[in-house]
N, C-alpha and C. Protein backbone atom coordinates (compact mmCIF):
# COMPACT_ATOMS: atom_id res chain seq x y z
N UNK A 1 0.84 -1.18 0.00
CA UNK A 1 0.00 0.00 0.00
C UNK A 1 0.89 1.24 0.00
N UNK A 2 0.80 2.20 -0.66
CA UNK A 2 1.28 3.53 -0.90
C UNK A 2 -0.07 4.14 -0.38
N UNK A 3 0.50 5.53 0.41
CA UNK A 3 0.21 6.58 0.64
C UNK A 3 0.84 8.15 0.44
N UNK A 4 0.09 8.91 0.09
CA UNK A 4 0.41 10.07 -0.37
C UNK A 4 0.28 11.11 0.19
N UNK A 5 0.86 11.54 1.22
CA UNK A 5 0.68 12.16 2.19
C UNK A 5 1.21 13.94 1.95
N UNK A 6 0.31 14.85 2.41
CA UNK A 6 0.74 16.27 1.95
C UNK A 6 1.44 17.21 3.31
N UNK A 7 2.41 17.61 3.70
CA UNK A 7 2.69 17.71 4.83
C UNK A 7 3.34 19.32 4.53
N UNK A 8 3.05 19.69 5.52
CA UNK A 8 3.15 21.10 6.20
C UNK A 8 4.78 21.70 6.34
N UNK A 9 5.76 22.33 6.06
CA UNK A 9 7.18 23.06 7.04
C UNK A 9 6.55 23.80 7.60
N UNK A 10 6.81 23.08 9.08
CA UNK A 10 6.61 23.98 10.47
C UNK A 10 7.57 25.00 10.13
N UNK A 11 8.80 24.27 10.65
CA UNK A 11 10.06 24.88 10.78
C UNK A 11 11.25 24.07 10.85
N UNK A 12 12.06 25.17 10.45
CA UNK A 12 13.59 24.25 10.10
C UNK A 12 14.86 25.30 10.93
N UNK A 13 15.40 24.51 11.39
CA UNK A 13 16.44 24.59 12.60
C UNK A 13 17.97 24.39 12.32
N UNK A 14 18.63 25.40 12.43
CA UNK A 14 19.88 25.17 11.78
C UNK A 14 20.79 24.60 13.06
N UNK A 15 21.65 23.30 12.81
CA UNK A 15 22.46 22.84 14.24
C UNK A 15 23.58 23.25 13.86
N UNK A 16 24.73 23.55 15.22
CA UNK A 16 25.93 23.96 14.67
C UNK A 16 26.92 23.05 15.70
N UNK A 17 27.73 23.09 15.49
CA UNK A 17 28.92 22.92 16.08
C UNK A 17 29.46 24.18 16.15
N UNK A 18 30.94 23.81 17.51
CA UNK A 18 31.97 25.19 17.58
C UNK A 18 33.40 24.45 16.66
N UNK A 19 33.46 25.74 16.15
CA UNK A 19 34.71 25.51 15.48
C UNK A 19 36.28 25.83 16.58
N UNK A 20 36.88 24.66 16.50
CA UNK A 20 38.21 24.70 16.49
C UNK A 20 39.22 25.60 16.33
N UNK A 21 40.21 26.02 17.19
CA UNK A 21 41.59 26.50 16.68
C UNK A 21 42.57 25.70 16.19
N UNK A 22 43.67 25.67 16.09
CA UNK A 22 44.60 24.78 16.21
C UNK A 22 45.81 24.24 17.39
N UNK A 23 44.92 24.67 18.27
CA UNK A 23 45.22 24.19 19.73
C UNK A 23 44.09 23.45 20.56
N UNK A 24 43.34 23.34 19.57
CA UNK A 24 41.67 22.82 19.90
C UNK A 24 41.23 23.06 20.89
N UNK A 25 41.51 24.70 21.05
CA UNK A 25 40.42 25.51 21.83
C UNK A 25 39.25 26.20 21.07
N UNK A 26 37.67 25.74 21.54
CA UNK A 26 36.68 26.23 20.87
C UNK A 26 37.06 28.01 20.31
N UNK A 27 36.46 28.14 18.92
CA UNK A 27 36.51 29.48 19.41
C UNK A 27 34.82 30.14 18.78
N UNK A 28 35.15 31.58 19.06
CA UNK A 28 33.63 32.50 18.98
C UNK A 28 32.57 31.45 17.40
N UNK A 29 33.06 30.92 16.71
CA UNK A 29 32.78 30.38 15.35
C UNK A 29 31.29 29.06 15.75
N UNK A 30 30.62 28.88 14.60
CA UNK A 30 29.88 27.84 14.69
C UNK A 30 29.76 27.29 12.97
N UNK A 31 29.68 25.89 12.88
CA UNK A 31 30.15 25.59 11.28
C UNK A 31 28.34 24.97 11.87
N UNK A 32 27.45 25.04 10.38
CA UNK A 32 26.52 23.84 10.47
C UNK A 32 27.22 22.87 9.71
N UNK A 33 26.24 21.83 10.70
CA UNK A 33 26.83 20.72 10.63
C UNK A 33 25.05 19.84 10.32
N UNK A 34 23.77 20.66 10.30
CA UNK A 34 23.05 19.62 9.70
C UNK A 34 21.78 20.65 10.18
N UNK A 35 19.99 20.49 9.38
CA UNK A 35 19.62 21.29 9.41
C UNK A 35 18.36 20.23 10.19
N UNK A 36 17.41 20.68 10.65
CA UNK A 36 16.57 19.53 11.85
C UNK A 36 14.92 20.17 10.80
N UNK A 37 14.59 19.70 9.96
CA UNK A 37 13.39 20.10 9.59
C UNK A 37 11.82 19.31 10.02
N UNK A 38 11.37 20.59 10.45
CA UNK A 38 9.65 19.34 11.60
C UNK A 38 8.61 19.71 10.03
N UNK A 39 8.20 18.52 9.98
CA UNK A 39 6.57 18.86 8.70
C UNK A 39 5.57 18.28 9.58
N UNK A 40 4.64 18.66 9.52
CA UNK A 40 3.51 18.08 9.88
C UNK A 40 2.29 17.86 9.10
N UNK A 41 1.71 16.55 9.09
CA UNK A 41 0.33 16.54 8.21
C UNK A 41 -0.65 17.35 7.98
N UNK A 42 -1.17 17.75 6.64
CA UNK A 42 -1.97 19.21 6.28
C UNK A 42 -3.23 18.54 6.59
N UNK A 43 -3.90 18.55 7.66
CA UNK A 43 -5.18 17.76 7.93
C UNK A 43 -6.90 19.05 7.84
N UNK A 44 -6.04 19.86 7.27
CA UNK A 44 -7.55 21.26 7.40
C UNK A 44 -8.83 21.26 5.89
N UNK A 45 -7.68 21.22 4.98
CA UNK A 45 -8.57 21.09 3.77
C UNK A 45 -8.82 19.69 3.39
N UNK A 46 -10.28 19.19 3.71
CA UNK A 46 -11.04 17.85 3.36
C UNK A 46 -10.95 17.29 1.65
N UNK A 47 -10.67 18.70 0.85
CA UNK A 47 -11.13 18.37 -0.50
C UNK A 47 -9.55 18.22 -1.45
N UNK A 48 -8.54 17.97 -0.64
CA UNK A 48 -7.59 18.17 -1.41
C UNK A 48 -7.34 16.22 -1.23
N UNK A 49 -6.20 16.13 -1.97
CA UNK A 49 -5.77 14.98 -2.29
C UNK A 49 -5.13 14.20 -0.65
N UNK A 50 -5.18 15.19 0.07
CA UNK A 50 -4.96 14.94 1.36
C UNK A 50 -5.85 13.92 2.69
N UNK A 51 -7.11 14.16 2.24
CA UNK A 51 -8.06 14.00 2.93
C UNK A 51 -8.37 12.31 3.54
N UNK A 52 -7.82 11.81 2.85
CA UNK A 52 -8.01 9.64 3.06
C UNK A 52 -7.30 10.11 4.68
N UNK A 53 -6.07 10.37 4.25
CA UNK A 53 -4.69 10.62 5.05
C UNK A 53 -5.04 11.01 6.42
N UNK A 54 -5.40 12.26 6.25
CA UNK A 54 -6.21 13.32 7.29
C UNK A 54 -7.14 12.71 8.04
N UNK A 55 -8.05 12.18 7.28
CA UNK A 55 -9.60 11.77 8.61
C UNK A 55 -8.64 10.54 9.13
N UNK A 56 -7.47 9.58 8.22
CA UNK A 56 -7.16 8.43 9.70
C UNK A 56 -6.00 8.93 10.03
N UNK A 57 -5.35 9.81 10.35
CA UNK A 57 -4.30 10.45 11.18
C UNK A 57 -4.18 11.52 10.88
N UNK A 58 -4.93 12.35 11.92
CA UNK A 58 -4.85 14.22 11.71
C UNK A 58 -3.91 14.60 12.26
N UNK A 59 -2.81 14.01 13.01
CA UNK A 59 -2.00 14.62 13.62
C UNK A 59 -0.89 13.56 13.28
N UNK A 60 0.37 14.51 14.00
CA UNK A 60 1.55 13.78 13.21
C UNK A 60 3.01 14.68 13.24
N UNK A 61 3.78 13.98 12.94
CA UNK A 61 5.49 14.52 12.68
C UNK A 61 6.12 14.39 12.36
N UNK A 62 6.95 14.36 11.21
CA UNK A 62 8.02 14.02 10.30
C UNK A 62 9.30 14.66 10.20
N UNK A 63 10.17 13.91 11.30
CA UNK A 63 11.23 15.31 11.29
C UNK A 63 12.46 14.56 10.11
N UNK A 64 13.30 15.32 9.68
CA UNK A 64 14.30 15.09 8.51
C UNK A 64 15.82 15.77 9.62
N UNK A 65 16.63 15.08 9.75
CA UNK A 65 17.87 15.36 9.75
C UNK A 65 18.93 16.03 8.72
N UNK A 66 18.84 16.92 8.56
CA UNK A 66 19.49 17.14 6.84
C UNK A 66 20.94 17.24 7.36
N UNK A 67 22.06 16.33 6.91
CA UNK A 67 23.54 16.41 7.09
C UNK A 67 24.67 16.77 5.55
N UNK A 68 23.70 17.00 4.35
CA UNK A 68 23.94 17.10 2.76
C UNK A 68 24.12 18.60 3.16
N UNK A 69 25.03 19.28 3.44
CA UNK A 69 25.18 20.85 2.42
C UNK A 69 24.30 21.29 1.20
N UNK A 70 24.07 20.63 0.37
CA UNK A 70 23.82 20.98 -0.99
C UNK A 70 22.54 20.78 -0.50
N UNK A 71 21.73 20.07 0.42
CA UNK A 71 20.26 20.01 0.51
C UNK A 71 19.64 20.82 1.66
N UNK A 72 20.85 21.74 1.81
CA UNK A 72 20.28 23.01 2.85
C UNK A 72 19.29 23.78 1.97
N UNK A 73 18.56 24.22 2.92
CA UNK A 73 17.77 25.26 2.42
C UNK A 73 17.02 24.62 1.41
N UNK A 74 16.42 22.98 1.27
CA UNK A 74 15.45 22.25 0.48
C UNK A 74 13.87 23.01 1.14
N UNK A 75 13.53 22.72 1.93
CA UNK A 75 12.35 22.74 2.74
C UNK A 75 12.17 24.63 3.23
N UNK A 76 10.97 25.04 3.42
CA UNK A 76 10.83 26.86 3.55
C UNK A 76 9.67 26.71 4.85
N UNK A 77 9.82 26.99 5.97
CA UNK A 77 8.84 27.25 6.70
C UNK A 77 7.54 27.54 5.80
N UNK A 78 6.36 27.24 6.26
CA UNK A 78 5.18 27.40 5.61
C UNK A 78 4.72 26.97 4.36
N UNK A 79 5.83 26.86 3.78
CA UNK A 79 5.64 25.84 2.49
C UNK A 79 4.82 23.87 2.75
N UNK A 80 4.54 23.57 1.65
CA UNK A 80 3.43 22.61 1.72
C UNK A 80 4.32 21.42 0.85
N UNK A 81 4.64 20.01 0.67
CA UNK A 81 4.94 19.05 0.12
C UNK A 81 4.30 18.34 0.19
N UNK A 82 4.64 17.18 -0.63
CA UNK A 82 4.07 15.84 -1.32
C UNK A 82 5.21 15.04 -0.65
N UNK A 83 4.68 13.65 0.29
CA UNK A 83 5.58 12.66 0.78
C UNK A 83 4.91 11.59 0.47
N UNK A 84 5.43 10.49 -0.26
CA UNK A 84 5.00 9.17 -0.98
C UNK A 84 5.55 8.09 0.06
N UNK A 85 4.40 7.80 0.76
CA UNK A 85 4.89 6.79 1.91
C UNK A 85 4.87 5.06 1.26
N UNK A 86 5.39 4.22 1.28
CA UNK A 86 5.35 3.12 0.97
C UNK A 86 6.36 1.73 0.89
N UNK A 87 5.60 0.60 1.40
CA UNK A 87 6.90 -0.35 2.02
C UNK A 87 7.56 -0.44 0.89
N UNK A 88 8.71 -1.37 1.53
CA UNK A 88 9.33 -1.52 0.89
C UNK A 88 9.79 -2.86 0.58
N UNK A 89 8.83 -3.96 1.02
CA UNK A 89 8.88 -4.89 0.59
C UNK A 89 9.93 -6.41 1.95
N UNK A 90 10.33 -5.40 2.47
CA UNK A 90 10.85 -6.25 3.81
C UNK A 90 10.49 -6.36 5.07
N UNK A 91 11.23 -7.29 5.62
CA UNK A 91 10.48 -7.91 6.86
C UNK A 91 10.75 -6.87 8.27
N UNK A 92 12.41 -6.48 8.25
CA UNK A 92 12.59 -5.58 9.22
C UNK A 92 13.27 -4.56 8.48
């Protein structure tokens, strides 16, 4: 079974680390090191492609670890996506 689930950016959270000297004393610096993005299921509008989804789980959380550089800044607070849920055919 596939599901097609339409989910919400709450918000996205930038993590950092402290950067290093070369005496490996922290200093004033912070490098990211990965971005923490929360979506949550769009459960308000009944008539969208959303709605199967919605009436059997209106609530919900999908958080993403982003550790890719290049896939910073994928996801926009308030912005809306498409997530294609579906097994994958194994046992564990």
């Amino acid at each position: 079974m596939t599901m097609l689930v339409k989910v919400r950016c709450e918000w996205v959270k930038t993590l950092g680390a402290p950067v290093y000297d070369e005496s490996d004393y922290p200093t004033d610096e912070h490098c990211t090191t990965c971005e923490l993005v929360h979506l949550v299921p769009v459960s308000r509008d009944k008539h969208e492609v959303n709605s199967v989804w919605a009436d059997a789980v209106p609530n919900g959380v999908l958080e993403l670890h982003i550790t890719n550089k290049a896939a910073f800044r994928a996801f926009t607070p308030g912005r809306c996506y498409m997530v294609s849920i579906a097994g994958c055919g194994e046992e564990d």
